[in-house]
Protein backbone atom coordinates (compact mmCIF):
# COMPACT_ATOMS: atom_id res chain seq x y z
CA UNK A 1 10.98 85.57 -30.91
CA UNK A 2 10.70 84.19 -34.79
CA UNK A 3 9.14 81.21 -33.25
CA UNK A 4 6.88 82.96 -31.47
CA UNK A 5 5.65 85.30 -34.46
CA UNK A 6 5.23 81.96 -36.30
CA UNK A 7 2.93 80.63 -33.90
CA UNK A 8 0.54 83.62 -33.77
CA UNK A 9 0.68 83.64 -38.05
CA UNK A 10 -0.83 80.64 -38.16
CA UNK A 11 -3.43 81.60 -36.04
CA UNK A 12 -4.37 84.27 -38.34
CA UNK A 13 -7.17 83.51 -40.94
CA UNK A 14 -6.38 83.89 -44.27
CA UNK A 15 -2.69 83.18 -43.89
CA UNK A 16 -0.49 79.84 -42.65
CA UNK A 17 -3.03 77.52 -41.87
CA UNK A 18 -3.49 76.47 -45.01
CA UNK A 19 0.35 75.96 -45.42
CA UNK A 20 0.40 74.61 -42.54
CA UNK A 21 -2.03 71.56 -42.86
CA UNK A 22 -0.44 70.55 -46.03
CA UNK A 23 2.52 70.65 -44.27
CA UNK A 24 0.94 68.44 -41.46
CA UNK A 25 -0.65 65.75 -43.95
CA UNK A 26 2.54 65.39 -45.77
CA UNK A 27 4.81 64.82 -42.76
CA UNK A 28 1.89 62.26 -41.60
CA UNK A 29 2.33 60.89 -45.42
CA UNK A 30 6.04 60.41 -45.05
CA UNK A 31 6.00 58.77 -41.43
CA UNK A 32 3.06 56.01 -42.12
CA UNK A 33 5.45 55.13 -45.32
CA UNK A 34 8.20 54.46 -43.21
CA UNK A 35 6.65 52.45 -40.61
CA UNK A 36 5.66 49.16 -41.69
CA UNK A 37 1.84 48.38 -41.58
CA UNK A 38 2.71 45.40 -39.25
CA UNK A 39 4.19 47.59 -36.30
CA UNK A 40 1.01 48.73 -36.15
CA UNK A 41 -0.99 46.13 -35.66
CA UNK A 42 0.80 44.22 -33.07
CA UNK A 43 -1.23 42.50 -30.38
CA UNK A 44 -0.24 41.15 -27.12
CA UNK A 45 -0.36 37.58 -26.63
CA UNK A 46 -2.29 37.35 -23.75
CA UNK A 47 -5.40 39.24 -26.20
CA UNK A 48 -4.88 36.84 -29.05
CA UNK A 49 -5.14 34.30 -27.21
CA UNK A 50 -8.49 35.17 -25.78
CA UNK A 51 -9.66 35.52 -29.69
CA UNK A 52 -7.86 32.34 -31.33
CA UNK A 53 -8.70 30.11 -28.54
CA UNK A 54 -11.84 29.39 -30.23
CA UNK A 55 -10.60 28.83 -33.78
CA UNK A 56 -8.55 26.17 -33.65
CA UNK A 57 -10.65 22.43 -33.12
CA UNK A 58 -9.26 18.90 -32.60
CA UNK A 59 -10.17 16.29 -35.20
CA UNK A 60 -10.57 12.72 -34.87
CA UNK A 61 -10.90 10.77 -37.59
CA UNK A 62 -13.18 7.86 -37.08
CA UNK A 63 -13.09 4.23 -39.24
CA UNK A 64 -16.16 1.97 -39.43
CA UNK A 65 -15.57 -1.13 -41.59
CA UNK A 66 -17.56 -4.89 -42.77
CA UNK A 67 -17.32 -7.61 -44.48
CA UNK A 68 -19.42 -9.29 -46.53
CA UNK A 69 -21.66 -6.16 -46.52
CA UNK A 70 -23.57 -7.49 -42.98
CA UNK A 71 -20.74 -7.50 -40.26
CA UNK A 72 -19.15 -5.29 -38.40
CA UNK A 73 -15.20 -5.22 -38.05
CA UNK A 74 -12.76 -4.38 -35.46
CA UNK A 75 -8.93 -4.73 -34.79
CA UNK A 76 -9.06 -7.63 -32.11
CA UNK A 77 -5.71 -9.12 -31.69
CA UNK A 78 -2.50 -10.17 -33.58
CA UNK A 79 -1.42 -12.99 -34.79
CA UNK A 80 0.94 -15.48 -32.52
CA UNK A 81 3.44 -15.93 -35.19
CA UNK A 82 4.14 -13.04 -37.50
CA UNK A 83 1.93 -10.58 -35.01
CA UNK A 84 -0.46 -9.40 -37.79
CA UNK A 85 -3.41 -7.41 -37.44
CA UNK A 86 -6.58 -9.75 -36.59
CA UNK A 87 -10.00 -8.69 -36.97
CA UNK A 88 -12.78 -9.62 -35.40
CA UNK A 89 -16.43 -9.51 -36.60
CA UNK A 90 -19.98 -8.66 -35.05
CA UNK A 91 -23.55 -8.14 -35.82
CA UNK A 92 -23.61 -5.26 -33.62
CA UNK A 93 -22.67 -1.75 -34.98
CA UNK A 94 -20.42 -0.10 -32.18
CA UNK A 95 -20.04 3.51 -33.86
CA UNK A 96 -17.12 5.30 -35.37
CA UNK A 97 -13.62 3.74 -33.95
CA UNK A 98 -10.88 7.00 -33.82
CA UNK A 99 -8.14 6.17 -35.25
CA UNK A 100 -6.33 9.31 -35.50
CA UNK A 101 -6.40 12.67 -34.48
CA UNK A 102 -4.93 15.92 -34.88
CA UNK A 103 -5.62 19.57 -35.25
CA UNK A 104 -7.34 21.57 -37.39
CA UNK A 105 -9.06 25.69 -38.02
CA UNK A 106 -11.02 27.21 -40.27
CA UNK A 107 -9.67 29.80 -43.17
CA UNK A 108 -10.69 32.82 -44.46
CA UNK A 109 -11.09 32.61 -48.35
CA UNK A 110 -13.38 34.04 -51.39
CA UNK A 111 -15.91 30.96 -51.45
CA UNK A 112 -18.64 31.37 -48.79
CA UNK A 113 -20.75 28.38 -49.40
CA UNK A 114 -19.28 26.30 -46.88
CA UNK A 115 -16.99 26.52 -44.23
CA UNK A 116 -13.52 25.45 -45.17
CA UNK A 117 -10.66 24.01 -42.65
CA UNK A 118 -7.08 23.16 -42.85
CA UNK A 119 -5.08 20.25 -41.47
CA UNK A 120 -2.73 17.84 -42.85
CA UNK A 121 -2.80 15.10 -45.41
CA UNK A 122 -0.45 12.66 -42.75
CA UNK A 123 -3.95 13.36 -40.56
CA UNK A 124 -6.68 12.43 -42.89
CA UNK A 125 -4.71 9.35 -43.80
CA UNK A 126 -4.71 7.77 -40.61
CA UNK A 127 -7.26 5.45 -41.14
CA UNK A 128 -5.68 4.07 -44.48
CA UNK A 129 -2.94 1.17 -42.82
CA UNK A 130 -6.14 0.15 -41.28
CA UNK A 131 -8.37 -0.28 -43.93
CA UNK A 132 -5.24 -1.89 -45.71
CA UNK A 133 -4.33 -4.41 -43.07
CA UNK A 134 -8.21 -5.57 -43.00
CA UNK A 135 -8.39 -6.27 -46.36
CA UNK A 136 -5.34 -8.71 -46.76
CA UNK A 137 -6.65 -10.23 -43.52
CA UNK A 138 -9.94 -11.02 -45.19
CA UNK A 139 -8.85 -11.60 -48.77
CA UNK A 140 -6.24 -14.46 -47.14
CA UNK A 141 -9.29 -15.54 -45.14
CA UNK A 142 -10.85 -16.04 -48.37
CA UNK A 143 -8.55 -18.09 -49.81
CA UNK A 144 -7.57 -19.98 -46.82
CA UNK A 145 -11.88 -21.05 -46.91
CA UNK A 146 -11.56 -21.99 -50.44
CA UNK A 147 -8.27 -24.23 -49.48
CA UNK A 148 -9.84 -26.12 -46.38
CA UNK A 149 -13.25 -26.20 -47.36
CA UNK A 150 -12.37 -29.86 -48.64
CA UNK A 151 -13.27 -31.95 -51.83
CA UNK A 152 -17.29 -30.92 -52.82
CA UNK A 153 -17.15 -28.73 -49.28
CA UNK A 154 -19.22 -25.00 -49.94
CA UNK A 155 -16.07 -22.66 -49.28
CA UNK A 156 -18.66 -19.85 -48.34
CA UNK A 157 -19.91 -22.02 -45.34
CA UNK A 158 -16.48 -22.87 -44.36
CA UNK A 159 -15.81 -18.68 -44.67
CA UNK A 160 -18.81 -18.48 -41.79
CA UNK A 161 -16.90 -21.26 -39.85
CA UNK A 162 -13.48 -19.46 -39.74
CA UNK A 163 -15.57 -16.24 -38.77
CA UNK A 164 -16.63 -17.73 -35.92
CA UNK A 165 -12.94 -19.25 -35.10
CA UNK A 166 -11.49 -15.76 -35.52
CA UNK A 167 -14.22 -14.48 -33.25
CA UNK A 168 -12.49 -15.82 -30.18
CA UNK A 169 -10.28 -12.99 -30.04
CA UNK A 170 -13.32 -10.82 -29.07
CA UNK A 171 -14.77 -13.43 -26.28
CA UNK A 172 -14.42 -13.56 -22.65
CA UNK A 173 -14.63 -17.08 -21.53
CA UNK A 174 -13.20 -18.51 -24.47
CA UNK A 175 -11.56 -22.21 -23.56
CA UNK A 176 -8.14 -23.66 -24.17
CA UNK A 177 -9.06 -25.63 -26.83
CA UNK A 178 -11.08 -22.79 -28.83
CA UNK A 179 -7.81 -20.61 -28.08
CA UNK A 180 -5.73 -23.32 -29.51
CA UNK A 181 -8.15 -23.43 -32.49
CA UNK A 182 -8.23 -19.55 -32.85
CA UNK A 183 -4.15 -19.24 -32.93
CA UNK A 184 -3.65 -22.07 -35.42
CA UNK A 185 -6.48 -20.49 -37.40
CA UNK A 186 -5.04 -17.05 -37.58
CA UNK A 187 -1.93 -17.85 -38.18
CA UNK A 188 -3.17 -20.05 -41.20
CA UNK A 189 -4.88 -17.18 -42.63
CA UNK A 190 -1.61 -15.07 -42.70
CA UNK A 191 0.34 -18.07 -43.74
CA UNK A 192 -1.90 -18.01 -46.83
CA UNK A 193 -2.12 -15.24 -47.51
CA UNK A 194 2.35 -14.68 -47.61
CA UNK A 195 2.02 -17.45 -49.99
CA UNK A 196 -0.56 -16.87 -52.27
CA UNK A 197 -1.76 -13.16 -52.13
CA UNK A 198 1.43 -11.05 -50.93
CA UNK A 199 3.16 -8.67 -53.29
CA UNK A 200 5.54 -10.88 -53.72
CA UNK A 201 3.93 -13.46 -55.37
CA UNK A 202 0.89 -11.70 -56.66
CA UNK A 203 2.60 -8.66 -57.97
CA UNK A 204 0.14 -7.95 -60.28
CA UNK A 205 -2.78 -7.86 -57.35
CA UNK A 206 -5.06 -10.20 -59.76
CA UNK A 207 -5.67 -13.05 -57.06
CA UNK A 208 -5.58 -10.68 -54.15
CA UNK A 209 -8.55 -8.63 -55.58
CA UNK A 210 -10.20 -11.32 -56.69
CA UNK A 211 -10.66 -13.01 -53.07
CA UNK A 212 -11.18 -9.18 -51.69
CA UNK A 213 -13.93 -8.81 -54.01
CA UNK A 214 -15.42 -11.69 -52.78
CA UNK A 215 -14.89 -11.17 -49.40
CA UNK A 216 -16.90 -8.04 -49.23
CA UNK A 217 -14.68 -5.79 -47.26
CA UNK A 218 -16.05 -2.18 -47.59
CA UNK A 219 -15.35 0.77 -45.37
CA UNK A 220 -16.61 4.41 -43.76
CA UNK A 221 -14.55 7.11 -43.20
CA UNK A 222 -15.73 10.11 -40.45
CA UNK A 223 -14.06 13.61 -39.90
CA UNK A 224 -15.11 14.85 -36.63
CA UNK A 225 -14.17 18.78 -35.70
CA UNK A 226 -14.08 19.22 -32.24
CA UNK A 227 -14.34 23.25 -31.01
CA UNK A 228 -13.66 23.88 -27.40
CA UNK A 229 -15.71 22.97 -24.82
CA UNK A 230 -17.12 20.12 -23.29
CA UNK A 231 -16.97 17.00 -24.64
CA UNK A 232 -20.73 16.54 -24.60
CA UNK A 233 -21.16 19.26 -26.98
CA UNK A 234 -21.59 17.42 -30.13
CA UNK A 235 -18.77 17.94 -32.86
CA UNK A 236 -18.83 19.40 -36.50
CA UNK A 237 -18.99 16.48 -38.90
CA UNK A 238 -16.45 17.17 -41.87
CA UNK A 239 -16.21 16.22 -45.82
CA UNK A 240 -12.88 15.71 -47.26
CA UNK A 241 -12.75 18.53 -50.07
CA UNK A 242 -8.99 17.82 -51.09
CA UNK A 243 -6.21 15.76 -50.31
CA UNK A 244 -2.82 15.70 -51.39
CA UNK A 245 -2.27 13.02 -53.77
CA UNK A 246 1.59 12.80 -54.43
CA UNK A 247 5.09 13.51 -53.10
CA UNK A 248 5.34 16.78 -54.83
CA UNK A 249 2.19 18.34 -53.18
CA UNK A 250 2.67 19.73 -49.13
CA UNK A 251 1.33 17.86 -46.66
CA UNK A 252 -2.37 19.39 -46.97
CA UNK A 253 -5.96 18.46 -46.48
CA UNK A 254 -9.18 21.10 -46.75
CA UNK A 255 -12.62 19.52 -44.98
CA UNK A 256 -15.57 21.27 -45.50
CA UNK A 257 -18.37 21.69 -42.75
CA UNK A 258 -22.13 23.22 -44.25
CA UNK A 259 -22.62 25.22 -41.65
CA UNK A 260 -20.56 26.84 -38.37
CA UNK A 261 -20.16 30.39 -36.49
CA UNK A 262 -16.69 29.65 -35.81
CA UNK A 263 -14.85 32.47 -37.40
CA UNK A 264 -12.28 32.06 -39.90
CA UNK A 265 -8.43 32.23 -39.43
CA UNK A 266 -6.73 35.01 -42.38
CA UNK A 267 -3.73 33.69 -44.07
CA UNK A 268 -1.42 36.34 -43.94
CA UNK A 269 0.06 38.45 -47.05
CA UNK A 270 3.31 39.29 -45.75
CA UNK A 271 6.38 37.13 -45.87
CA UNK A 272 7.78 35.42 -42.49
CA UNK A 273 11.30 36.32 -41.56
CA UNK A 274 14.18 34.34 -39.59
CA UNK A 275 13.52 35.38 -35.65
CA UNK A 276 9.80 36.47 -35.91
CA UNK A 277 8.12 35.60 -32.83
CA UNK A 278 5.23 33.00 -33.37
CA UNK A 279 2.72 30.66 -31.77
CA UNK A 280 1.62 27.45 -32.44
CA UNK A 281 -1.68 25.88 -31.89
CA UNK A 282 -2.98 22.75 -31.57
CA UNK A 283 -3.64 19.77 -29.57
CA UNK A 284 -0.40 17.79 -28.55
CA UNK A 285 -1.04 14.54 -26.98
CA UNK A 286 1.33 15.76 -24.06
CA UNK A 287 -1.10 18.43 -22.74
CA UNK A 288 -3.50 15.41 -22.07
CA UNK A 289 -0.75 13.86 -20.22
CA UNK A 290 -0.75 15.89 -17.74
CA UNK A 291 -3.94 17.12 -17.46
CA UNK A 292 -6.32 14.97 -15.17
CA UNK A 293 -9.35 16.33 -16.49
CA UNK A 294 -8.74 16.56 -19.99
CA UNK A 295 -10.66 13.81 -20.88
CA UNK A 296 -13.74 16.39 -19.87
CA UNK A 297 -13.33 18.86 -22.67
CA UNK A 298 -11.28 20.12 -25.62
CA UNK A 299 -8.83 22.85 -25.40
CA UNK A 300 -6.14 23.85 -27.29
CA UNK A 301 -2.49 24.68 -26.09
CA UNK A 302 -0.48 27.52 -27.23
CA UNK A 303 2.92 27.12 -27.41
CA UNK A 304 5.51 30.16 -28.07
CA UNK A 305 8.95 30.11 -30.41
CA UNK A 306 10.49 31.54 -33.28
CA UNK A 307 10.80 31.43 -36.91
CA UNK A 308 14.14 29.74 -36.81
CA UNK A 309 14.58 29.31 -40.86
CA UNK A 310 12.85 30.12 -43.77
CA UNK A 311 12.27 27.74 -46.97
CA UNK A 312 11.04 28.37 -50.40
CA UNK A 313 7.69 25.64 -48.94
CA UNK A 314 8.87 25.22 -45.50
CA UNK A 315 8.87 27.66 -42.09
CA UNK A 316 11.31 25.89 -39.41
CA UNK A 317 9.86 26.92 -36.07
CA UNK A 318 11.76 26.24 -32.24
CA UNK A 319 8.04 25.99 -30.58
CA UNK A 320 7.62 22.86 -29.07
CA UNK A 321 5.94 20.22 -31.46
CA UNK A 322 4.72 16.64 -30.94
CA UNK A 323 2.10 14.34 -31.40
CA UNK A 324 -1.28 16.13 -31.98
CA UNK A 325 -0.06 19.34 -33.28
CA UNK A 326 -0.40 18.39 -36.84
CA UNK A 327 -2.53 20.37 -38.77
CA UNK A 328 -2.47 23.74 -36.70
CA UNK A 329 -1.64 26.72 -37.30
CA UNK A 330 1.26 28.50 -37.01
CA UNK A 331 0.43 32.57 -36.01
CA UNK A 332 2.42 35.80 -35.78
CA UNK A 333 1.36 38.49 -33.52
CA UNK A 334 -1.09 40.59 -35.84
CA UNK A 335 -2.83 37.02 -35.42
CA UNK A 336 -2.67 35.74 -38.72
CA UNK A 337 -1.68 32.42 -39.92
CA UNK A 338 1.82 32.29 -41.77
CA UNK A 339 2.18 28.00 -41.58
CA UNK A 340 0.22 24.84 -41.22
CA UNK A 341 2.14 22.47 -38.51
CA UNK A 342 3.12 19.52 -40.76
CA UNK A 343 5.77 17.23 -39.08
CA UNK A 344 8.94 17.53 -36.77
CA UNK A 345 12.37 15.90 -36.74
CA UNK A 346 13.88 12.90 -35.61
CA UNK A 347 17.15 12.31 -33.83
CA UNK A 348 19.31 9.57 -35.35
CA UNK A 349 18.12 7.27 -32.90
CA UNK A 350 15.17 7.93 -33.71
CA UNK A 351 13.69 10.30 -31.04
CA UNK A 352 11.65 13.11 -31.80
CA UNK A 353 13.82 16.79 -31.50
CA UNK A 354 10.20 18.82 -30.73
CA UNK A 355 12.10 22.57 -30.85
CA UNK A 356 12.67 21.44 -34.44
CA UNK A 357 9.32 21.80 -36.45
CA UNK A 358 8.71 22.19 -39.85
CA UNK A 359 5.08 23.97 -41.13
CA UNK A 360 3.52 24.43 -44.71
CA UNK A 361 4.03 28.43 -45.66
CA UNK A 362 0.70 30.49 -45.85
CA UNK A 363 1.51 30.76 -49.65
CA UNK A 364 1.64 27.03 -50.08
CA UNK A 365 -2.03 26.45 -48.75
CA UNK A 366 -2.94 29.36 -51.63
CA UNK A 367 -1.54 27.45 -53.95
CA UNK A 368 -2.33 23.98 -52.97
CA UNK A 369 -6.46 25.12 -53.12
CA UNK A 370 -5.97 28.44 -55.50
CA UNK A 371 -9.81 28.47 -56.20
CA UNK A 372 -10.13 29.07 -52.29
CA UNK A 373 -8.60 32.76 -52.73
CA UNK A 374 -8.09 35.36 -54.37
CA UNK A 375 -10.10 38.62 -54.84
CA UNK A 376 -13.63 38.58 -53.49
């Protein structure tokens, strides 16, 4: 048989083998060319998983604020007539309020100094309404001391006396009459302020800052990077390396933690197509919902879906989405991250369609924070 006589060649020194191998190597050559790289490093879910679970983190960001550089400030009521913000003031330092949270991991870049993690700008900026609110409260405070301090009254003793008025909100057994006192007081303050500090009148800012200044409102900021665990464990304290700063920039933030063996997430190279098979990861409010012991320790949810469209900055994605999720990652099955969760869209009623989510593209976190990558 000529097959048979071909067989027994090659097994004869001298002759086909070497024919042979090259024959071999090329034919190897020619089928690892026409197999993408990515069919071969395919994972199941159930493994990645098991591996990503630990690199994604909740983050809360935490808000301490004073005034006049010696008390402590907290959101305490709102106002009887135009329900505005009212704060409250104490001697007593309670610790870091959260005031927002979302989701955040760690990426893999050329700069090893530090430990560099992505989330979202809408995320960082939680705290900033806040800080805003406070600081008309106060400034209108201000004024409203100068106003009723009376002819030859000391408008900074008359600021003490409102702080004390205002205080109500935060006591117990407050009586009628100091609640009747603390609700014509607060509204006063906002009244003021509408008339003499707003926008509107003070377009300019020049009075507002000038009673701000004076008030002494000032302001901490914490990033807190929770891996998980138990909520005992104590978290990974953050430093905001970058922020977006205007409307043509993606919905980005990079913290930086000095030192952490949590392993970094790889952005990946290759493009995303319509119908790709994804997870998302992060912590949604909803999984707390229904989870009776959540408020015991941190874990993440993983929620499957598709790349349902792709944009020039944007990935659409069908995996469920909702509060929480912002800032995590969006990963294929070689688990790699191709988008940053950034927001999801409304109904026109106004209700949130969660199997429509939208997510930064890997290549628009290289180029929000190019000096992050590149060759090593």
């Amino acid at each position: 048989m000529p097959g048979h006589q071909r067989l027994i060649d090659c097994k004869q020194p001298g002759k086909a083998p070497g024919r042979s191998k090259l024959a071999l190597a090329i034919l190897l050559t020619v089928i690892s060319q026409a197999v993408p790289q990515a069919a071969f490093s395919l994972e199941s879910w159930e493994k990645l998983d098991k591996r990503l679970k630990s690199q994604v983190l909740q983050l809360n960001v935490g808000l301490k604020m004073k005034v006049k550089d010696s008390l402590w400030v907290q959101l305490a009521d709102l106002s009887p007539k135009h329900k505005f913000p009212v704060f409250s003031s104490s001697t007593q330092d309670r610790g870091f309020r959260v005031v927002g949270f979302g989701t955040c991991f760690p990426i893999k870049g050329r700069l090893k100094d530090k430990s560099y993690f992505v989330t979202n700008k809408h995320v960082v900026d939680t705290a900033d309404q806040l800080i805003k609110e406070c600081q008309l409260f106060y400034a209108g405070m201000h004024l409203y001391a100068e106003q009723s301090a009376g002819w030859g009254g000391n408008p900074e003793n008359r600021f003490k006396e409102i702080l004390q008025i205002v205080n109500v909100a935060s006591k117990k057994d407050r009586t009628e009459s100091e609640l009747a006192q603390y609700r014509q007081t607060v509204n006063d303050i906002w009244d003021t302020y509408e008339r003499h500090l707003s926008t509107r009148v003070d377009p300019k800012r020049t009075a507002f800052n000038k009673h701000l200044s004076q008030a002494l409102v000032s302001y901490e900021l914490g990033y807190f990077l929770h891996p998980p665990g138990a909520v005992t464990q104590p978290p990974l304290v953050g430093k905001l390396y970058k922020v977006a700063k205007g409307e043509g920039e993606p919905d980005l933030a990079i913290l930086t933690v000095d030192k952490t063996t949590i392993p970094p997430m790889e952005l990946d190279t290759v493009a995303p197509s319509e119908g790709q098979e994804i997870q998302v990861i992060g912590y949604p409010m909803a999984s707390d919902q229904i989870d009776a012991d959540s408020s015991k320790y941190y874990a993440p949810t993983f929620s499957t879906g598709r790349v349902s469209r792709v944009a020039p900055r944007t990935l659409q994605v069908d995996a469920p989405i909702t509060t929480g999720n912002s800032g995590g990652p969006v990963v294929n099955q070689r688990g790699k991250v191709i988008g940053v969760v950034a927001r999801r869209a409304l109904s026109a009623s106004g209700s949130e369609l969660t199997n429509f989510g939208a997510a930064v593209t890997a290549a628009g976190v290289k180029n929000f924070a190019p000096e992050l990558f590149g060759e090593n």
